[in-house]
PDB file of N, CA and C in Angstrom:
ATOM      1  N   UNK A   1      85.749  97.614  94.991  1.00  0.00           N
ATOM      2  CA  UNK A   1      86.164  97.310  96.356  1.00  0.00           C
ATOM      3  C   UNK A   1      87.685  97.422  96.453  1.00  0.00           C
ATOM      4  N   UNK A   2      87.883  98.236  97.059  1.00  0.00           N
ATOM      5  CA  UNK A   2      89.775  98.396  97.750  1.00  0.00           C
ATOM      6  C   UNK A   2      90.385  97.174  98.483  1.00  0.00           C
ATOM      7  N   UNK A   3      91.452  96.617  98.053  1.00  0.00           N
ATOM      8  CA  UNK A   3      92.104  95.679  98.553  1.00  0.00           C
ATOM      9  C   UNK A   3      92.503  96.199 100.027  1.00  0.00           C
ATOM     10  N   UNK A   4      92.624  95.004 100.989  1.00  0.00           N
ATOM     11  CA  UNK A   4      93.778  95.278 101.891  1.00  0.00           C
ATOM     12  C   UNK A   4      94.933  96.744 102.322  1.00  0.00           C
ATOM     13  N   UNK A   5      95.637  95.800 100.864  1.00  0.00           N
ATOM     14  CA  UNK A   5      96.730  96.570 100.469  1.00  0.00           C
ATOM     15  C   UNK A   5      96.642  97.993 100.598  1.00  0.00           C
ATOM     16  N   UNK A   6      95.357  98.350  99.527  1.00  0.00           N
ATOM     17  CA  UNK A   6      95.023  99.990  99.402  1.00  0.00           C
ATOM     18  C   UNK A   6      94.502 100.661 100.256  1.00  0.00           C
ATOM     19  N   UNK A   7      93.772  99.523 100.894  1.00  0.00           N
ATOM     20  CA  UNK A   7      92.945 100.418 102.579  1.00  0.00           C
ATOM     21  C   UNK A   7      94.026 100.831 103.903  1.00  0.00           C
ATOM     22  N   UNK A   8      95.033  99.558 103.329  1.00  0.00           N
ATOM     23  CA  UNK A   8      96.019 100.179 104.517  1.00  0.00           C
ATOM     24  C   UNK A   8      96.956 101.667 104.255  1.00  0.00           C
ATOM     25  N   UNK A   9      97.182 101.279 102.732  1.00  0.00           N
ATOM     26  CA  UNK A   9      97.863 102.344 102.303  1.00  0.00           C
ATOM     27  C   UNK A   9      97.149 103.991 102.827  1.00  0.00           C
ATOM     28  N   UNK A  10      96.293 103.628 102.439  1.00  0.00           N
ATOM     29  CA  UNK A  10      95.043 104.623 102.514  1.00  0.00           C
ATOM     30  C   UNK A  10      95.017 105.342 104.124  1.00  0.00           C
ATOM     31  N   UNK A  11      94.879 104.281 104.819  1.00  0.00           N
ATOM     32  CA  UNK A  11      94.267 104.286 106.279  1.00  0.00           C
ATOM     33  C   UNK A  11      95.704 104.705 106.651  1.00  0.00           C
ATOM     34  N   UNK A  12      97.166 104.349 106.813  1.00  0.00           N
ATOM     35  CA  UNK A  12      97.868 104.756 107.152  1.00  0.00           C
ATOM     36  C   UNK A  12      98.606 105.935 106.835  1.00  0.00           C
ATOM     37  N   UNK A  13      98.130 106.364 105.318  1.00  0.00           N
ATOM     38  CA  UNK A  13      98.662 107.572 105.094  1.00  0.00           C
ATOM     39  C   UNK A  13     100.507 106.766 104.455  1.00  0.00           C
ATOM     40  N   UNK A  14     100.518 105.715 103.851  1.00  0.00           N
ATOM     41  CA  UNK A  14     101.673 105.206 103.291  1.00  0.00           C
ATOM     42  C   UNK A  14     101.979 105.989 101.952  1.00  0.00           C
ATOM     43  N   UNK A  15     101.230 106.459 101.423  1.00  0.00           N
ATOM     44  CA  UNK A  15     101.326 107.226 100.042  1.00  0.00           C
ATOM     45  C   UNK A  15     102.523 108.480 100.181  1.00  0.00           C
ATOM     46  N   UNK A  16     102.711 108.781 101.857  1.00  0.00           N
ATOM     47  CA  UNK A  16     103.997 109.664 101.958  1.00  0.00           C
ATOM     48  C   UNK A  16     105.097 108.943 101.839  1.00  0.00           C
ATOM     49  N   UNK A  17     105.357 107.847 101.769  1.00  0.00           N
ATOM     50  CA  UNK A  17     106.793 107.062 101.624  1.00  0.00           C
ATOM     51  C   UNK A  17     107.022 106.786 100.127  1.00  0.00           C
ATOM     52  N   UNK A  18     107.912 106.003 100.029  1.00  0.00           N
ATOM     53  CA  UNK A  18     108.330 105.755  98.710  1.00  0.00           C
ATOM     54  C   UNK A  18     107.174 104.598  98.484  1.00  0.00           C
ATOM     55  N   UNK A  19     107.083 104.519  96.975  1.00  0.00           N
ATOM     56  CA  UNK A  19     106.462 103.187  96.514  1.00  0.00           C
ATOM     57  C   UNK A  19     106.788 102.108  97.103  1.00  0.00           C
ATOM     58  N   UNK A  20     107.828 101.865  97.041  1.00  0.00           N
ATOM     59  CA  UNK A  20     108.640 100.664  97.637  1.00  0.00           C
ATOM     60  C   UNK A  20     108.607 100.138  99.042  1.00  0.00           C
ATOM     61  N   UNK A  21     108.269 101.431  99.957  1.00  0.00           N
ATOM     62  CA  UNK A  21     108.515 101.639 100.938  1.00  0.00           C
ATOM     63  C   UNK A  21     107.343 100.944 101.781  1.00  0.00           C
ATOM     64  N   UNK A  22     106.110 101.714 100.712  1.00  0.00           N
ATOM     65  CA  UNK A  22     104.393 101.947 100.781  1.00  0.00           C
ATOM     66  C   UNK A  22     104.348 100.309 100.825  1.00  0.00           C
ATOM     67  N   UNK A  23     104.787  99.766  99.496  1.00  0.00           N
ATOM     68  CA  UNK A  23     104.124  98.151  99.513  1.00  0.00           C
ATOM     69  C   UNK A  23     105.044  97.052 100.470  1.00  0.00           C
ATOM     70  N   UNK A  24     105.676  97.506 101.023  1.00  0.00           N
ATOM     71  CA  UNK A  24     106.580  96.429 102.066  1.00  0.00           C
ATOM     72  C   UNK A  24     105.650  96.689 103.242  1.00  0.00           C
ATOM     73  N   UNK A  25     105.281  97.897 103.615  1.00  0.00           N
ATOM     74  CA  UNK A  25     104.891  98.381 104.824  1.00  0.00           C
ATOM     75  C   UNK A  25     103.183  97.683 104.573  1.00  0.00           C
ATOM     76  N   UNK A  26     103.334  97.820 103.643  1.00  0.00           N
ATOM     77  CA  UNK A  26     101.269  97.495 103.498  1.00  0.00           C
ATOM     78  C   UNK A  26     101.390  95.870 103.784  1.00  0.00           C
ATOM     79  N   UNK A  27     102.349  95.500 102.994  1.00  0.00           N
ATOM     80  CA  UNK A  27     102.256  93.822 102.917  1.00  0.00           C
ATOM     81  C   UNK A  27     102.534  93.306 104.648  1.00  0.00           C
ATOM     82  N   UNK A  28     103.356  93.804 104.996  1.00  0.00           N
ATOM     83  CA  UNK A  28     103.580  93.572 106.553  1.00  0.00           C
ATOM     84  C   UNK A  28     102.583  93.726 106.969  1.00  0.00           C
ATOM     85  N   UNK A  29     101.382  94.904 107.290  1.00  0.00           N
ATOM     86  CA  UNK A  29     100.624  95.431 107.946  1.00  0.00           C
ATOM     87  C   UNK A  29      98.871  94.555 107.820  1.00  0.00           C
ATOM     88  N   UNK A  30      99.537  94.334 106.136  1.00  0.00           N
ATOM     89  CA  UNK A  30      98.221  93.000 105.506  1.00  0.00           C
ATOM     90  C   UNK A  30      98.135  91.933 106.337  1.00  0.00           C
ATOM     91  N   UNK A  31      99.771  91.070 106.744  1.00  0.00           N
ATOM     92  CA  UNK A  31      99.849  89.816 107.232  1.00  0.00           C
ATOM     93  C   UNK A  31      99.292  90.120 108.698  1.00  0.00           C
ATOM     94  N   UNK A  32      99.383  91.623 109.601  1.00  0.00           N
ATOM     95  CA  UNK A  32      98.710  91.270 110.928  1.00  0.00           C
ATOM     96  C   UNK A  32      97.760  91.435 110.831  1.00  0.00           C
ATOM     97  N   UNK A  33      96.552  91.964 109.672  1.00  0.00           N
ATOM     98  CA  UNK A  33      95.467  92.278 109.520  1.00  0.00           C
ATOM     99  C   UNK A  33      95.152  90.542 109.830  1.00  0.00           C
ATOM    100  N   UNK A  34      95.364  90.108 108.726  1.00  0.00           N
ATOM    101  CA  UNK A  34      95.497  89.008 108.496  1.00  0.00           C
ATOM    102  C   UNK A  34      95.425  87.803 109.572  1.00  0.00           C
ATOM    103  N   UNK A  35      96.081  87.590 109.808  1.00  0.00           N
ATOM    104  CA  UNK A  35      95.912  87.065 111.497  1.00  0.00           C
ATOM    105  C   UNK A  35      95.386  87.475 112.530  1.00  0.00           C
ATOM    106  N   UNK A  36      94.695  88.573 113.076  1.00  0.00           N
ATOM    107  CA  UNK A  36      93.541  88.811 113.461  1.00  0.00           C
ATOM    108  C   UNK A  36      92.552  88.251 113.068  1.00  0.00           C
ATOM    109  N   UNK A  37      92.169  88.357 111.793  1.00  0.00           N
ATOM    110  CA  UNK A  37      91.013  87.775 111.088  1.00  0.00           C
ATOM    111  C   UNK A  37      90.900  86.031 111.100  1.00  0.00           C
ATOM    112  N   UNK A  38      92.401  85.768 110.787  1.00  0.00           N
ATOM    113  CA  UNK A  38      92.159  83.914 110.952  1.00  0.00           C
ATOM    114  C   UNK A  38      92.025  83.665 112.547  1.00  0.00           C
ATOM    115  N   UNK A  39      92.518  84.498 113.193  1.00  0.00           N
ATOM    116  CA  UNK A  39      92.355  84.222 114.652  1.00  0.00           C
ATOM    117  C   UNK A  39      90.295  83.805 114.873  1.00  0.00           C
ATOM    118  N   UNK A  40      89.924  84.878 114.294  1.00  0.00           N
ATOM    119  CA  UNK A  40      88.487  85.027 114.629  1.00  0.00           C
ATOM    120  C   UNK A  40      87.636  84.088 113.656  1.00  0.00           C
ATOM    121  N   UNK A  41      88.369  83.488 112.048  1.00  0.00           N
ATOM    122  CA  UNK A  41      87.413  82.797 111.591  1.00  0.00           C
ATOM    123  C   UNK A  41      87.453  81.582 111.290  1.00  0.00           C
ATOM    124  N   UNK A  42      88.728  80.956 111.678  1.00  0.00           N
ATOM    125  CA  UNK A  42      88.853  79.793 111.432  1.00  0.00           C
ATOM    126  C   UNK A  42      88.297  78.488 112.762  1.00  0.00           C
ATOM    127  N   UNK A  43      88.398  79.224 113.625  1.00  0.00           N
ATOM    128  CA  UNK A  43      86.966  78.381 114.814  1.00  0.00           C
ATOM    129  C   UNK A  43      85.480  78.369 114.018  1.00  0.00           C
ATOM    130  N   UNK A  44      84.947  79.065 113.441  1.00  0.00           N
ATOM    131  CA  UNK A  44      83.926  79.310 113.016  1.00  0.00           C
ATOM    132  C   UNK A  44      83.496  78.267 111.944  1.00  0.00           C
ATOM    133  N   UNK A  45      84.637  77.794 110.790  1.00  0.00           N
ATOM    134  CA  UNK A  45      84.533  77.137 109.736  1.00  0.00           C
ATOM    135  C   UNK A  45      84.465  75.521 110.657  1.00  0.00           C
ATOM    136  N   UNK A  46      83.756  75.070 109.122  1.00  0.00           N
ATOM    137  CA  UNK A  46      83.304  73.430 109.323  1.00  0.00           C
ATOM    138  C   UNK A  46      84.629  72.571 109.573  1.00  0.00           C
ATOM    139  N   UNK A  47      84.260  71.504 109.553  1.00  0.00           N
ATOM    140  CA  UNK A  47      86.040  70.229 109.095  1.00  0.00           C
ATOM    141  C   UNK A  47      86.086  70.777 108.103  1.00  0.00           C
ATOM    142  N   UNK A  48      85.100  70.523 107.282  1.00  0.00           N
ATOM    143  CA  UNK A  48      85.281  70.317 105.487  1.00  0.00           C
ATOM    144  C   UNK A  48      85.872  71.444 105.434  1.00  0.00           C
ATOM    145  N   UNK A  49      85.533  72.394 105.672  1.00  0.00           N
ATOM    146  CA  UNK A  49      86.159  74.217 105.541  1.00  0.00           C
ATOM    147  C   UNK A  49      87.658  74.093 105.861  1.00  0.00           C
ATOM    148  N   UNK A  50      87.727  73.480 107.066  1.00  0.00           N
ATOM    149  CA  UNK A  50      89.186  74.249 107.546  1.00  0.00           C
ATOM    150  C   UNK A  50      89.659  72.985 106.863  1.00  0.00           C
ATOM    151  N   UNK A  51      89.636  71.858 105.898  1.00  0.00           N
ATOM    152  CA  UNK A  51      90.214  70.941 105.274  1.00  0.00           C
ATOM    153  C   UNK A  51      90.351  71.212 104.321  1.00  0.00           C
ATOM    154  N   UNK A  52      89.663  72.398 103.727  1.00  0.00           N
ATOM    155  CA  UNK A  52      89.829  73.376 102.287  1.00  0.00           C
ATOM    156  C   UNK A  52      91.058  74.206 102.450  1.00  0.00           C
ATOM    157  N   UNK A  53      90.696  74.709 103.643  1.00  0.00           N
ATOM    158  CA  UNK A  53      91.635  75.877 103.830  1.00  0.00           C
ATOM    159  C   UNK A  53      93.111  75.697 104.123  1.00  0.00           C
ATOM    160  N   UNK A  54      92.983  74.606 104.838  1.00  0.00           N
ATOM    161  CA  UNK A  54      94.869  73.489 105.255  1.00  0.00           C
ATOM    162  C   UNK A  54      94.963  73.330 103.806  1.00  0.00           C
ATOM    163  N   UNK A  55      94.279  72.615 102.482  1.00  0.00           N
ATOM    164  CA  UNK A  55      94.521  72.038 101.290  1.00  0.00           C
ATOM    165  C   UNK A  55      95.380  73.556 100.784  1.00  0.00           C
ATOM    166  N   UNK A  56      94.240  74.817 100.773  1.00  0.00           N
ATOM    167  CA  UNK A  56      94.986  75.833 100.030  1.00  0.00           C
ATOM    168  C   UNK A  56      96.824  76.645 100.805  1.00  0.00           C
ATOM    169  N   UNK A  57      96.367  76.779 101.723  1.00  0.00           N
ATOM    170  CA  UNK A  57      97.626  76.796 102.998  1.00  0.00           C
ATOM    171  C   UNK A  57      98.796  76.275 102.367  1.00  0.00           C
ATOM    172  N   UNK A  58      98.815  74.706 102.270  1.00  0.00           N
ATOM    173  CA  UNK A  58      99.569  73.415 101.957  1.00  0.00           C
ATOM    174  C   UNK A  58     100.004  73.747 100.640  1.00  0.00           C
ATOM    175  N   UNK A  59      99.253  74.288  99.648  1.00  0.00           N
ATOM    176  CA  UNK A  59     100.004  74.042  98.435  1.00  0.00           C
ATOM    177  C   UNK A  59     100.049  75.545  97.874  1.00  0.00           C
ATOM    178  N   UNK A  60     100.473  76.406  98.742  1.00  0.00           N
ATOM    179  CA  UNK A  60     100.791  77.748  98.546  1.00  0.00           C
ATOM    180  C   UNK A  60     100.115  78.634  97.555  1.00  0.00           C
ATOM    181  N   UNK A  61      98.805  78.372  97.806  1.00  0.00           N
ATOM    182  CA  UNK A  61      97.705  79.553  96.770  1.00  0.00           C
ATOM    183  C   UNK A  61      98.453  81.098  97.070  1.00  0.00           C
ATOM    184  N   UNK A  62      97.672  81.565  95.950  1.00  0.00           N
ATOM    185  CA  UNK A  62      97.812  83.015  96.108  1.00  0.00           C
ATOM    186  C   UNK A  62      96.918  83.666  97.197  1.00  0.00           C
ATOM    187  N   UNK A  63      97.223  84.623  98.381  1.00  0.00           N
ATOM    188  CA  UNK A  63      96.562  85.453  99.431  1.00  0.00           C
ATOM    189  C   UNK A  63      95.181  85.698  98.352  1.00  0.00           C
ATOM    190  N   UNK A  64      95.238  85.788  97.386  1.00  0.00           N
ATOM    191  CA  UNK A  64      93.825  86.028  96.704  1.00  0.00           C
ATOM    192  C   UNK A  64      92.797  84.961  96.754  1.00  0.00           C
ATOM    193  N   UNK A  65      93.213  83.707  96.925  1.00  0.00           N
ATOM    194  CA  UNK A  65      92.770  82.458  96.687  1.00  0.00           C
ATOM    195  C   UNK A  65      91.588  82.275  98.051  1.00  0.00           C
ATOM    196  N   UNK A  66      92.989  82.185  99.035  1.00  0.00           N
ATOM    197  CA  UNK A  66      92.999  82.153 100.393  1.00  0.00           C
ATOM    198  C   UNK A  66      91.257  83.172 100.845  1.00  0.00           C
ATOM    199  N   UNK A  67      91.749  84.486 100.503  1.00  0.00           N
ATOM    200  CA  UNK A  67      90.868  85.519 100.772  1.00  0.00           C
ATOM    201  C   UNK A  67      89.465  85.381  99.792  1.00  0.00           C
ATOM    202  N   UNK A  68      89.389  84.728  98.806  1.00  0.00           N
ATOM    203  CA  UNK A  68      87.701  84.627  98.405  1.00  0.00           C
ATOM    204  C   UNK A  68      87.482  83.230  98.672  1.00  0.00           C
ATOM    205  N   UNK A  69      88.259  82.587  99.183  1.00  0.00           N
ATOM    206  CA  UNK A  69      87.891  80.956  99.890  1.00  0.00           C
ATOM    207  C   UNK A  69      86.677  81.631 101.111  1.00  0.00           C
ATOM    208  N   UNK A  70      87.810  82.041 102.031  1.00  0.00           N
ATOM    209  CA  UNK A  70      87.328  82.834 103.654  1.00  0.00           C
ATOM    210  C   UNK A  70      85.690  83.520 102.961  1.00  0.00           C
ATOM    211  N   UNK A  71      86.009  84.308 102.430  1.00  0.00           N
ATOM    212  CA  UNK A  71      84.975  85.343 101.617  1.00  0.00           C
ATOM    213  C   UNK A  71      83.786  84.508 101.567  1.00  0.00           C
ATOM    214  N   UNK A  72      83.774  83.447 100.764  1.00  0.00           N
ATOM    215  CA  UNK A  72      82.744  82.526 100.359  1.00  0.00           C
ATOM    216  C   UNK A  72      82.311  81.790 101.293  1.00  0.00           C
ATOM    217  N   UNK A  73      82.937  81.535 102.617  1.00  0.00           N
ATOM    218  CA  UNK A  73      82.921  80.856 103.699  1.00  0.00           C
ATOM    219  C   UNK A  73      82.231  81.063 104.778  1.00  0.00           C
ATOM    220  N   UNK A  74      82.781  82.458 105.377  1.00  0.00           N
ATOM    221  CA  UNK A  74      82.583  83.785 106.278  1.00  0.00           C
ATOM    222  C   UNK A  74      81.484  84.665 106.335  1.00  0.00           C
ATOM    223  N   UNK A  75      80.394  84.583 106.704  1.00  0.00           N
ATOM    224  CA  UNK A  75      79.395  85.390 106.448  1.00  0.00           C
ATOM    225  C   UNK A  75      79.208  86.803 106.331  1.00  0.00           C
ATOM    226  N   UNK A  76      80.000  86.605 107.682  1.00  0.00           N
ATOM    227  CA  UNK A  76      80.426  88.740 108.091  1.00  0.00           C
ATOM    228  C   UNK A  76      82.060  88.940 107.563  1.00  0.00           C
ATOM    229  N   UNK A  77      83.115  88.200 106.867  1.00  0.00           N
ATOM    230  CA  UNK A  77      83.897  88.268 106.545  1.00  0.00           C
ATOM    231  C   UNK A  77      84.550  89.443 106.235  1.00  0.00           C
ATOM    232  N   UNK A  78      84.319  90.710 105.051  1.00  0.00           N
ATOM    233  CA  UNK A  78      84.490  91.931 105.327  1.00  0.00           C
ATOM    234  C   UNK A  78      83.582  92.535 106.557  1.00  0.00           C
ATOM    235  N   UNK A  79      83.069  91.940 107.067  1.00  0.00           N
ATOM    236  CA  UNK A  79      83.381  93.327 108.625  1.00  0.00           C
ATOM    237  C   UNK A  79      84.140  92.758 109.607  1.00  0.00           C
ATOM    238  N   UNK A  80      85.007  91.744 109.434  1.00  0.00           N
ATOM    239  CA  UNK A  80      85.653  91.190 110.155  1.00  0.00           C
ATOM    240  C   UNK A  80      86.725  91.783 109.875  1.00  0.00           C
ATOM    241  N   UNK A  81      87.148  91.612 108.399  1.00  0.00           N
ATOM    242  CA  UNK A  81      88.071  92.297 107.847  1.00  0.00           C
ATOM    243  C   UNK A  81      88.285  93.639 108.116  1.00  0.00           C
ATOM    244  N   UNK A  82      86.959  94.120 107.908  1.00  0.00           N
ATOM    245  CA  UNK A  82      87.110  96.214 108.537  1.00  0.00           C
ATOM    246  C   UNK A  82      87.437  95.928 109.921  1.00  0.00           C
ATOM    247  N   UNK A  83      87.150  95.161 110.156  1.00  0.00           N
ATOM    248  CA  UNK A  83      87.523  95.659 112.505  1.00  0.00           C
ATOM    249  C   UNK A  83      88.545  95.828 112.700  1.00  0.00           C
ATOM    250  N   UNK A  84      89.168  94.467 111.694  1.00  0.00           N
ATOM    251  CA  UNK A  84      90.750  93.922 112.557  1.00  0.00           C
ATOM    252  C   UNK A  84      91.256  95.002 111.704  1.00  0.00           C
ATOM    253  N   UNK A  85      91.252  95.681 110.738  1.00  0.00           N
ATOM    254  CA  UNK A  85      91.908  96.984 109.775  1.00  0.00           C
ATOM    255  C   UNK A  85      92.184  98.012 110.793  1.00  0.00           C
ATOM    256  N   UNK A  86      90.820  98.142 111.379  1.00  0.00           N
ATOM    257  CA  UNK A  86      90.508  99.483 112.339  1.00  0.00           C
ATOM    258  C   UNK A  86      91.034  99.377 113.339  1.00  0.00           C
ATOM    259  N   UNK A  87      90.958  98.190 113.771  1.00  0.00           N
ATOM    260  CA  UNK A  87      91.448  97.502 115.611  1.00  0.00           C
ATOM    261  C   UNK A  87      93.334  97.794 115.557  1.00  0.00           C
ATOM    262  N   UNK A  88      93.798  97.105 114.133  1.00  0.00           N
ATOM    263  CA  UNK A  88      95.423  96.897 114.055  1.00  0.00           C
ATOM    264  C   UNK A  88      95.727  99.157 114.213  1.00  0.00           C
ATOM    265  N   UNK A  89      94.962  99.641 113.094  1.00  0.00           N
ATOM    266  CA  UNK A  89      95.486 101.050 113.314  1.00  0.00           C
ATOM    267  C   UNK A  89      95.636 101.529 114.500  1.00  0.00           C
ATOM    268  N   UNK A  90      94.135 101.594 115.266  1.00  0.00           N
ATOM    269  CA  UNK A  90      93.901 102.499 116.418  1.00  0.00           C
ATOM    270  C   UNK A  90      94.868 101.956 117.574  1.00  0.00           C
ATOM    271  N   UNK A  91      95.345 100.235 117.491  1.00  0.00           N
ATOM    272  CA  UNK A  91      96.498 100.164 118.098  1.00  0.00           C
ATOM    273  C   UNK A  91      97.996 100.242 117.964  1.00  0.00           C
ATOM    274  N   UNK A  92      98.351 100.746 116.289  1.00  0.00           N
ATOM    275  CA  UNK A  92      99.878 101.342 116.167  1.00  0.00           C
ATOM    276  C   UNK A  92     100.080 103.096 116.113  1.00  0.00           C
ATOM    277  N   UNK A  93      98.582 103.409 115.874  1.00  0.00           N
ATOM    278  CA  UNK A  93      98.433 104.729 116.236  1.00  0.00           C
ATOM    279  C   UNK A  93      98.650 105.010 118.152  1.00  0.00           C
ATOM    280  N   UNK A  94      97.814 104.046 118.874  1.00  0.00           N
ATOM    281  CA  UNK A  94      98.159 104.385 120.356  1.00  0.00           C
ATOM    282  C   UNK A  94      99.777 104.356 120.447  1.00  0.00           C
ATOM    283  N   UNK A  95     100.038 103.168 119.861  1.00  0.00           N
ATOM    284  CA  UNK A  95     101.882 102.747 120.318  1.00  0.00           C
ATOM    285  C   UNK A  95     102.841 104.727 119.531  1.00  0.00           C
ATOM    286  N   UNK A  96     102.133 104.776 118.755  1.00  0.00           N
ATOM    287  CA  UNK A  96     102.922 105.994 118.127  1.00  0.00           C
ATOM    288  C   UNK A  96     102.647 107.146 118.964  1.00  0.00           C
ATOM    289  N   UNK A  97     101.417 107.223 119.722  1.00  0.00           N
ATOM    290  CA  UNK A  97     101.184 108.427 120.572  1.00  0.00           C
ATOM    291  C   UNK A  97     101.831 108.173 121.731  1.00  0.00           C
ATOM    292  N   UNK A  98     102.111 107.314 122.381  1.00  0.00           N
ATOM    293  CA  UNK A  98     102.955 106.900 123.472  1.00  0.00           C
ATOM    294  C   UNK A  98     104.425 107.198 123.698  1.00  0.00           C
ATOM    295  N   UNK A  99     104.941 106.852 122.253  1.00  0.00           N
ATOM    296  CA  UNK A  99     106.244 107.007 121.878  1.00  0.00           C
ATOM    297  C   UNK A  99     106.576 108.414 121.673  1.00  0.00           C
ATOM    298  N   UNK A 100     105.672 109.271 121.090  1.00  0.00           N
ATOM    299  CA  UNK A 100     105.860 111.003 121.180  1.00  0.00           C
ATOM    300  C   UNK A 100     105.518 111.696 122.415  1.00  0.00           C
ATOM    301  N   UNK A 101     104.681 110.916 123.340  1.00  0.00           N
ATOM    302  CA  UNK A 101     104.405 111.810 125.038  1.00  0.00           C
ATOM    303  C   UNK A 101     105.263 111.300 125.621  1.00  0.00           C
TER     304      UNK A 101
END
């Protein structure tokens, strides 16, 4: 399974920039993935859940932590994850076609 990271890389075509360039741009692009997704799943979770999830939040887990918490949590979790992937492109792809017409 491809991380985030690599699907964006992937999906955006970042592999033309520098390395450096690639993982700043992915990590940025991760965090709005990212918030899309808590937008949509953290209504969904229990107390106990979102009292897991403030606990990991609070004491600065790793995004890995965070992400197989949700995972284990989330039923449809990766296709939540694919939407907001697909949803964030097809809307910096519109903003980029706008900006060239």
């Amino acid at each position: 399974m491809a991380t985030i990271k690599q699907t964006l890389i992937e999906l955006f075509e970042l592999e033309k920039m520098s390395p450096e360039q690639a993982t700043e741009t992915a990590e940025r692009l991760a965090k709005l993935v990212m918030q899309g997704v808590l937008t949509r799943v953290l209504p969904t979770l229990s107390e106990e859940d979102l009292q897991k999830y403030e606990e990991i939040i609070d004491t600065y887990q790793s995004p890995e932590v965070l992400f197989d918490f949700l995972n284990s949590k989330v039923v449809n979790f990766q296709d939540i994850l694919t939407e907001e992937t697909e949803s964030l492109h097809r809307e910096l792809s519109g903003e980029m076609s706008a900006l060239t017409n």
